[in-house]
Protein backbone atom coordinates (compact mmCIF):
# COMPACT_ATOMS: atom_id res chain seq x y z
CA UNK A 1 -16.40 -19.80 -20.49
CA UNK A 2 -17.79 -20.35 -16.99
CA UNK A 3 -14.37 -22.16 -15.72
CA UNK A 4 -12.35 -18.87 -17.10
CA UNK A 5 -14.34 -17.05 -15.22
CA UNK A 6 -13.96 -19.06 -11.94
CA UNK A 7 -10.33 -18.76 -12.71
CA UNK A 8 -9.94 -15.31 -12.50
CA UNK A 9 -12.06 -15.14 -9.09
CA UNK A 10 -10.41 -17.62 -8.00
CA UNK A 11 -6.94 -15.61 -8.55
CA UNK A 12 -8.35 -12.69 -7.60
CA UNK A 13 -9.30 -14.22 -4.10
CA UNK A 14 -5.46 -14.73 -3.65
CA UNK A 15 -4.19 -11.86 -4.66
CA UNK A 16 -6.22 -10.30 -1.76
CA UNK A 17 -5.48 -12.45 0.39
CA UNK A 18 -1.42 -12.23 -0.20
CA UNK A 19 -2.56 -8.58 0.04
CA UNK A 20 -3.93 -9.07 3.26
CA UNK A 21 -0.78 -10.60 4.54
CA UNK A 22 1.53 -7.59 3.83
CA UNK A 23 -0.01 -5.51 6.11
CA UNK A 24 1.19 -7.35 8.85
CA UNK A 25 3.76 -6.28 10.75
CA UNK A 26 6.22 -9.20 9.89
CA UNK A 27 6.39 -7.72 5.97
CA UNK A 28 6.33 -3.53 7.49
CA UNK A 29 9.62 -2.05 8.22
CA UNK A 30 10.00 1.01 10.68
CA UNK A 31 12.64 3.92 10.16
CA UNK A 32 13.85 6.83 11.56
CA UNK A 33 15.76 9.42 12.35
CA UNK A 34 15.20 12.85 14.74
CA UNK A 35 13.15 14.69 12.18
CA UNK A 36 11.05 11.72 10.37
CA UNK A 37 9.69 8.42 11.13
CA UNK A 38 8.41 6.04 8.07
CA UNK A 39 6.50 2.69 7.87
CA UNK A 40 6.68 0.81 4.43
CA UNK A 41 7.73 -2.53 2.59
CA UNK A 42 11.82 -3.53 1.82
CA UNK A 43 12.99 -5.14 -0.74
CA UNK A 44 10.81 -8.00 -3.26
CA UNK A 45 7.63 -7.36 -0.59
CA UNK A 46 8.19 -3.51 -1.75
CA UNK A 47 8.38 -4.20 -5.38
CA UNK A 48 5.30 -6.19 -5.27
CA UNK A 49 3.24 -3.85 -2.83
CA UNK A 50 3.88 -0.85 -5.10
CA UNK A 51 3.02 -2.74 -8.22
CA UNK A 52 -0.70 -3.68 -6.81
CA UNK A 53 -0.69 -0.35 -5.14
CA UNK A 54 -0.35 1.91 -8.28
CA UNK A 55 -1.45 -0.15 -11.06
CA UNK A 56 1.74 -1.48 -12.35
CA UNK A 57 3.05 -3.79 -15.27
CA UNK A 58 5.15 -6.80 -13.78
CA UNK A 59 5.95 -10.41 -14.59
CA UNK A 60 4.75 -13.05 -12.11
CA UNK A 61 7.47 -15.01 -12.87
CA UNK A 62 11.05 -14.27 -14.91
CA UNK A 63 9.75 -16.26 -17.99
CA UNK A 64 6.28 -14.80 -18.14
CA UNK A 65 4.84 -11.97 -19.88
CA UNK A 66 4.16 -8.29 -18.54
CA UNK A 67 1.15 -7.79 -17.11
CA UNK A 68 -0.68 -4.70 -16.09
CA UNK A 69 -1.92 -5.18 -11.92
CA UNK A 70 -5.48 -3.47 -11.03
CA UNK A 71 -5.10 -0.88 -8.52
CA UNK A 72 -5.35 -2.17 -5.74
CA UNK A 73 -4.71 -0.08 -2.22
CA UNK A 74 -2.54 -2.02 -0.21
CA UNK A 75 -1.52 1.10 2.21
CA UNK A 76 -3.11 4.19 2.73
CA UNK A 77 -4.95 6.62 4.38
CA UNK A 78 -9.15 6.55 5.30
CA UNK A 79 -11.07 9.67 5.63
CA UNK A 80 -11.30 9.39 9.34
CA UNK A 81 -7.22 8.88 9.24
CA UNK A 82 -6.77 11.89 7.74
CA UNK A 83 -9.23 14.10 9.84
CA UNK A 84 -7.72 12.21 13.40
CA UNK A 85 -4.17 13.40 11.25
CA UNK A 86 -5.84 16.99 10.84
CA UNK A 87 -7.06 17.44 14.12
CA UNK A 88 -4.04 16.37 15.73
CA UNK A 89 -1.91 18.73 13.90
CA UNK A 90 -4.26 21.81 14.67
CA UNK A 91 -4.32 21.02 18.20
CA UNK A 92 -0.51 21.50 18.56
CA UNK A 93 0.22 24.06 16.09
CA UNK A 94 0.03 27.38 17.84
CA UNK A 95 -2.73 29.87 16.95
CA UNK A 96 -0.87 32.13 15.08
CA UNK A 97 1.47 31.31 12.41
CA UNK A 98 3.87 33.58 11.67
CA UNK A 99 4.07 34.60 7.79
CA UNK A 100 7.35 35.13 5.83
């Protein structure tokens, strides 16, 4: 019982590290256009990302069986992102809105 358990850490130390890897800038991809600019994963890297990022069933291999990921949050957002995101959006929105 004790080796399973090793096992699994043991895997679970490389998923996070392989994790750890796609957020470099080598696996990111950068688009845009004159209304919107993006940053995300292409391709196998993008497939794999959003499987650990939501939870997902996938095979490790073709021949394998499904298996269902742990979330894991490989992008996204911290609390102080999203109040620097906030703040920066108040600051050059004008003071008054106009309503519809």
């Amino acid at each position: 019982m004790g080796s399973d358990l090793r096992g699994k850490q043991g895997r679970i130390q490389r998923t996070m590290k392989m994790l750890q890897k796609l957020r470099t800038a080598r696996f990111m991809k950068a688009r845009s256009n004159s209304n919107v600019i993006s940053v995300g994963f292409t391709g196998r890297i993008a497939r794999i990302a959003r499987v650990h990022q939501f939870g997902l069933k996938d095979r490790a291999e073709r021949s394998a069986p499904d298996v269902r990921y742990e979330q894991r949050e490989v992008l996204g957002f911290t609390d102080a992102d999203l109040e620097l995101i906030r703040d920066t959006l108040l600051t050059h929105l004008p003071d008054q809105v106009p309503t519809h």
